[in-house]
N, C-alpha and C. Protein backbone atom coordinates (compact mmCIF):
# COMPACT_ATOMS: atom_id res chain seq x y z
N UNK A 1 4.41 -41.93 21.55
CA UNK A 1 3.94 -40.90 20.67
C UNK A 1 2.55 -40.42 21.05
N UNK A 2 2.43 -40.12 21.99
CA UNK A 2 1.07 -39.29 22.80
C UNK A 2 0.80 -38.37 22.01
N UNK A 3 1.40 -37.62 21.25
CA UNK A 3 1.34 -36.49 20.74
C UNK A 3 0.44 -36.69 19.21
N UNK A 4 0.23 -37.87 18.40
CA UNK A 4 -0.14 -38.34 17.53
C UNK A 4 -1.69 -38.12 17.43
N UNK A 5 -2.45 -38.73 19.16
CA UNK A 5 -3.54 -38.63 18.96
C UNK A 5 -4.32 -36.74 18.50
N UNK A 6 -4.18 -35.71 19.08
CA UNK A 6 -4.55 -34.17 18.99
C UNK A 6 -4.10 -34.08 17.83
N UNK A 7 -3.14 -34.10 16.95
CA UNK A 7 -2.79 -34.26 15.60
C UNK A 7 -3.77 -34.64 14.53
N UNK A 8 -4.11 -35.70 14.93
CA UNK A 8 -5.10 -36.76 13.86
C UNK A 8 -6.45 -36.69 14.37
N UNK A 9 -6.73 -35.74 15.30
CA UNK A 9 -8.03 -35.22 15.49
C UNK A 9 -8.04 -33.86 15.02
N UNK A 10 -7.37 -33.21 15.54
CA UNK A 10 -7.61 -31.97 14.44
C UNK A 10 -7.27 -32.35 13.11
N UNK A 11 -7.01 -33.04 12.43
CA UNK A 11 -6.87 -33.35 11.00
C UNK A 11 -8.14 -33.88 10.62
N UNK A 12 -8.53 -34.86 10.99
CA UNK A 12 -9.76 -35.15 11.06
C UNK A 12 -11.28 -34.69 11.59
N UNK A 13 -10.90 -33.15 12.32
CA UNK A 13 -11.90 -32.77 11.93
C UNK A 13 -12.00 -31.60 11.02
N UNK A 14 -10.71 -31.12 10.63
CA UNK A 14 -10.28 -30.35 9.28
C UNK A 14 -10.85 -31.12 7.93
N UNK A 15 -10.77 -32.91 7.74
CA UNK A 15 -11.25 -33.02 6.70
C UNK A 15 -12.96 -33.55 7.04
N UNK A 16 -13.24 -32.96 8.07
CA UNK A 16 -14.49 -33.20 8.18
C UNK A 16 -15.61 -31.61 8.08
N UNK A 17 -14.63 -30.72 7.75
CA UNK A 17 -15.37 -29.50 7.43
C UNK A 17 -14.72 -29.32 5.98
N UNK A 18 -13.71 -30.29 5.20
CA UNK A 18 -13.52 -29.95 3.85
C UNK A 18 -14.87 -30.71 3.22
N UNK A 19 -15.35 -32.04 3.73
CA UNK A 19 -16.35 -32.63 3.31
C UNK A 19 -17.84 -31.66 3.69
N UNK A 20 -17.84 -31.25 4.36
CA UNK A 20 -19.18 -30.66 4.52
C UNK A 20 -19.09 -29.66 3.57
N UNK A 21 -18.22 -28.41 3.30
CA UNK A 21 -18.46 -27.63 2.18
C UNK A 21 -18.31 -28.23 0.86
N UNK A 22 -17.92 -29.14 0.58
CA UNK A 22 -17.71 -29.90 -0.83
C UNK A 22 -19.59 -30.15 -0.79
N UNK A 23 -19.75 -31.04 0.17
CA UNK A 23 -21.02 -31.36 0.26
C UNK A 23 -21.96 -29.87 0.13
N UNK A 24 -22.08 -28.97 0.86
CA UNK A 24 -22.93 -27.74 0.95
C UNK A 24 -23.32 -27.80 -0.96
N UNK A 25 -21.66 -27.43 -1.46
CA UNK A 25 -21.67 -27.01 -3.07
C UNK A 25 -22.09 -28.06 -3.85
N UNK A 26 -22.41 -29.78 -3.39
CA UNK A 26 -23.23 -30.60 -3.93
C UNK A 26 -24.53 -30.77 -4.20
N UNK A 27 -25.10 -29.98 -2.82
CA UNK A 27 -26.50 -29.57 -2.58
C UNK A 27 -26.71 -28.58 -3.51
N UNK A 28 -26.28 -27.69 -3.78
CA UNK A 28 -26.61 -26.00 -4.41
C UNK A 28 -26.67 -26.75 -6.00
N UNK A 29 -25.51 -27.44 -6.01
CA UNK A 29 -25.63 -27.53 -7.70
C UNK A 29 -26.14 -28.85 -8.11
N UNK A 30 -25.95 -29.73 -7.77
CA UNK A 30 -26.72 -30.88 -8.32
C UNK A 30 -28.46 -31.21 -7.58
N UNK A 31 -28.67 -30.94 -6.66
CA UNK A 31 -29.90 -30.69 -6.15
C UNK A 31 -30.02 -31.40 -4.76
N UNK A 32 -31.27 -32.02 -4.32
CA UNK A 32 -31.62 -32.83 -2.86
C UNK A 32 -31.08 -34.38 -3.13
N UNK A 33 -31.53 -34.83 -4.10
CA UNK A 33 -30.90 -36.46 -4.44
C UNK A 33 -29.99 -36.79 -4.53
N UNK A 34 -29.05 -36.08 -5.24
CA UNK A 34 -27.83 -35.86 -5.28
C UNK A 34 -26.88 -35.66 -3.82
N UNK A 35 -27.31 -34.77 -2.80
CA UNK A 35 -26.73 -33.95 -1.83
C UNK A 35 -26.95 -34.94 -0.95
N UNK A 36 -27.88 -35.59 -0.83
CA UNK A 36 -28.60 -36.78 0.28
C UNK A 36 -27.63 -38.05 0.19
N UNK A 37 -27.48 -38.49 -1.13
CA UNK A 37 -26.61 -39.20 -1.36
C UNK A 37 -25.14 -39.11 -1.42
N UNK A 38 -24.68 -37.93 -1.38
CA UNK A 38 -23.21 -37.61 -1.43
C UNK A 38 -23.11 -37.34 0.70
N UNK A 39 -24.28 -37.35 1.37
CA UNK A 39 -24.21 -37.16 2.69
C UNK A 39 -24.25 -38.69 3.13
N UNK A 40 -24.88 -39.80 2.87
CA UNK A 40 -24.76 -40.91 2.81
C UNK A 40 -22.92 -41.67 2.80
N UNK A 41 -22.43 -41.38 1.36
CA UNK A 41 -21.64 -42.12 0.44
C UNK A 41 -20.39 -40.96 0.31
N UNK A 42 -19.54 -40.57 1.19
CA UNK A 42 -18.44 -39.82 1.02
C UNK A 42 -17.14 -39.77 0.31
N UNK A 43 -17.25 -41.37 -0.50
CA UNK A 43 -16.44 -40.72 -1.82
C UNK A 43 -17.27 -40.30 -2.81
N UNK A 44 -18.32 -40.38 -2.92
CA UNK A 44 -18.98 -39.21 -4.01
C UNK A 44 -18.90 -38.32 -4.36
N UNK A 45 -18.86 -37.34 -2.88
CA UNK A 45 -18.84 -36.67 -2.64
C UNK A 45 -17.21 -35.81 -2.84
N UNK A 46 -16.16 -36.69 -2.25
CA UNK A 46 -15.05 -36.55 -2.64
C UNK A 46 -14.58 -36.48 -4.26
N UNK A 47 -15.04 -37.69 -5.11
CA UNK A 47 -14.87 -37.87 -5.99
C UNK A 47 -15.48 -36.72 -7.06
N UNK A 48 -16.64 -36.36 -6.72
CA UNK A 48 -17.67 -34.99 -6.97
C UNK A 48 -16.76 -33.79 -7.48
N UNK A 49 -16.16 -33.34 -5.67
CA UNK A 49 -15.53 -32.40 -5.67
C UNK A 49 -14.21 -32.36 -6.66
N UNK A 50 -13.54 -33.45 -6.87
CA UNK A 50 -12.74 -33.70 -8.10
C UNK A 50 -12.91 -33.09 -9.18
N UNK A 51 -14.22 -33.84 -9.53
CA UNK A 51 -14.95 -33.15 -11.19
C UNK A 51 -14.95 -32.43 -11.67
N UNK A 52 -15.46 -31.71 -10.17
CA UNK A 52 -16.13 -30.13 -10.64
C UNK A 52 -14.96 -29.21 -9.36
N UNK A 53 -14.17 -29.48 -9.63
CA UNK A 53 -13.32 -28.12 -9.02
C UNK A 53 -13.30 -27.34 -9.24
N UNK A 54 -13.52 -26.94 -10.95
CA UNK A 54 -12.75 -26.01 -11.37
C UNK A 54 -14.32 -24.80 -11.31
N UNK A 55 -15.45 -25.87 -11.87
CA UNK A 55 -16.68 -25.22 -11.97
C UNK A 55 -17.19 -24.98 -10.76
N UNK A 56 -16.88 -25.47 -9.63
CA UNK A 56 -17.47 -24.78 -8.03
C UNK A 56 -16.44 -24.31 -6.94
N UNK A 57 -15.44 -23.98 -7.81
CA UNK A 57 -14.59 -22.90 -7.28
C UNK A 57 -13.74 -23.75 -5.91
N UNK A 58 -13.72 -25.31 -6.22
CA UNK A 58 -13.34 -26.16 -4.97
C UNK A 58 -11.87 -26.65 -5.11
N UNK A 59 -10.82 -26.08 -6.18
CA UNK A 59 -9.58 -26.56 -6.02
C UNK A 59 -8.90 -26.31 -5.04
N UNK A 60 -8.67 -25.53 -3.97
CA UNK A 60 -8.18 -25.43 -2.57
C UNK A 60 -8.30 -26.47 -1.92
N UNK A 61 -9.95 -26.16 -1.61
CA UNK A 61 -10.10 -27.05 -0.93
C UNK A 61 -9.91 -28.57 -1.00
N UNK A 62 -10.22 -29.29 -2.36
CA UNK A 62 -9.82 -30.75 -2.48
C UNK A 62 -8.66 -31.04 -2.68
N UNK A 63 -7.37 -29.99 -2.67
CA UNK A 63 -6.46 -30.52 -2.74
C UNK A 63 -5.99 -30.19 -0.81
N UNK A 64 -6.56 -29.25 0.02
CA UNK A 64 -6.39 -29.86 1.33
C UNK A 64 -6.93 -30.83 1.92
N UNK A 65 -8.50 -31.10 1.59
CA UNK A 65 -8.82 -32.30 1.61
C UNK A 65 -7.96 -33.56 1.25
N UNK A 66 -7.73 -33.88 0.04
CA UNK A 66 -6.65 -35.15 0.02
C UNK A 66 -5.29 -35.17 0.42
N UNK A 67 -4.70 -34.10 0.77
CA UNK A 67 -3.43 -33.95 1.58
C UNK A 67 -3.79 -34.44 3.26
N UNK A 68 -4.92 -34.04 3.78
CA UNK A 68 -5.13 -34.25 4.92
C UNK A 68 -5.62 -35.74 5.34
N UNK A 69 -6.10 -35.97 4.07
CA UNK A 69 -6.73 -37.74 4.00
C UNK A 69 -5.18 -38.08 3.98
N UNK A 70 -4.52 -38.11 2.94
CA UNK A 70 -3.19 -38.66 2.61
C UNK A 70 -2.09 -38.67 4.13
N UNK A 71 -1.91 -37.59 4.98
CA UNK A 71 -1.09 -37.62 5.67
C UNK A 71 -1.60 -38.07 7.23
N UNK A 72 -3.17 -37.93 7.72
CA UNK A 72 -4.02 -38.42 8.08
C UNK A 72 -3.79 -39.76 8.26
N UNK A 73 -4.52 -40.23 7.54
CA UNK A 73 -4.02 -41.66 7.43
C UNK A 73 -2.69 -42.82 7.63
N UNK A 74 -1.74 -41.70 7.02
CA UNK A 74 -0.50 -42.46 7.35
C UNK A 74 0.22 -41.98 9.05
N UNK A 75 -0.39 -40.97 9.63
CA UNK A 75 0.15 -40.30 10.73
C UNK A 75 -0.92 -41.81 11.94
N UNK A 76 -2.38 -42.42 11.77
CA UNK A 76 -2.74 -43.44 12.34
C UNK A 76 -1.97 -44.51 12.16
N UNK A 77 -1.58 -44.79 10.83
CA UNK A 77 -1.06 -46.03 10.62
C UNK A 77 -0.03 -45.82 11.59
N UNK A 78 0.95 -45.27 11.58
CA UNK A 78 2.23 -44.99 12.47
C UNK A 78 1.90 -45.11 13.96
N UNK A 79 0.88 -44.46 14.58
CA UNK A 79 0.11 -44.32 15.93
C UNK A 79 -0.16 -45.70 16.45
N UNK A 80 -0.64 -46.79 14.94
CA UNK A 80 -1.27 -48.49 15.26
C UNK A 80 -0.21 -48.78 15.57
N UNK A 81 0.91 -49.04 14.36
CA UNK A 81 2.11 -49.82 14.33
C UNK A 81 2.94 -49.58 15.60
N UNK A 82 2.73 -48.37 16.83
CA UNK A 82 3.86 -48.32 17.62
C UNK A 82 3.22 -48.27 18.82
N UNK A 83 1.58 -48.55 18.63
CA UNK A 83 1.14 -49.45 19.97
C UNK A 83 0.03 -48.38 20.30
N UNK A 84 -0.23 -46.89 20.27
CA UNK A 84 -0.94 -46.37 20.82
C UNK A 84 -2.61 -45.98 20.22
């Protein structure tokens, strides 16, 4: 399954630009302490974007975000389990 690894890198860096704009809209609305620490601690940040979906206009995005964590994840597990 060669094909697994380009998969789960572009997925991963898809949920690595869902986290940076979750994060951007952490900075704007909760402030520097907040934003510093959600750049630190990335379920905060995740968990954040949860909260406030509805109020920072982020339901798209966190629900591609956890689809991409969700299938992400299980597309490595599969990649471990069959050796590559």
């Amino acid at each position: 399954m060669p094909y697994l690894f380009p998969v789960t890198c572009g997925m991963s860096l898809t949920v690595l630009l869902c986290f940076l704009v979750v994060l951007v809209r952490l900075f704007r609305s909760d402030g520097v302490l907040a934003g510093v620490f959600g750049a630190i601690c990335g379920l905060y940040t995740f968990l954040w974007g949860w909260q406030h979906r509805d109020d920072a206009d982020l339901r798209g995005i966190m629900i591609l975000w956890t689809a991409l964590l969700v299938v992400d994840a299980g597309l490595q597990l599969l990649a471990y389990s069959s050796g590559y």
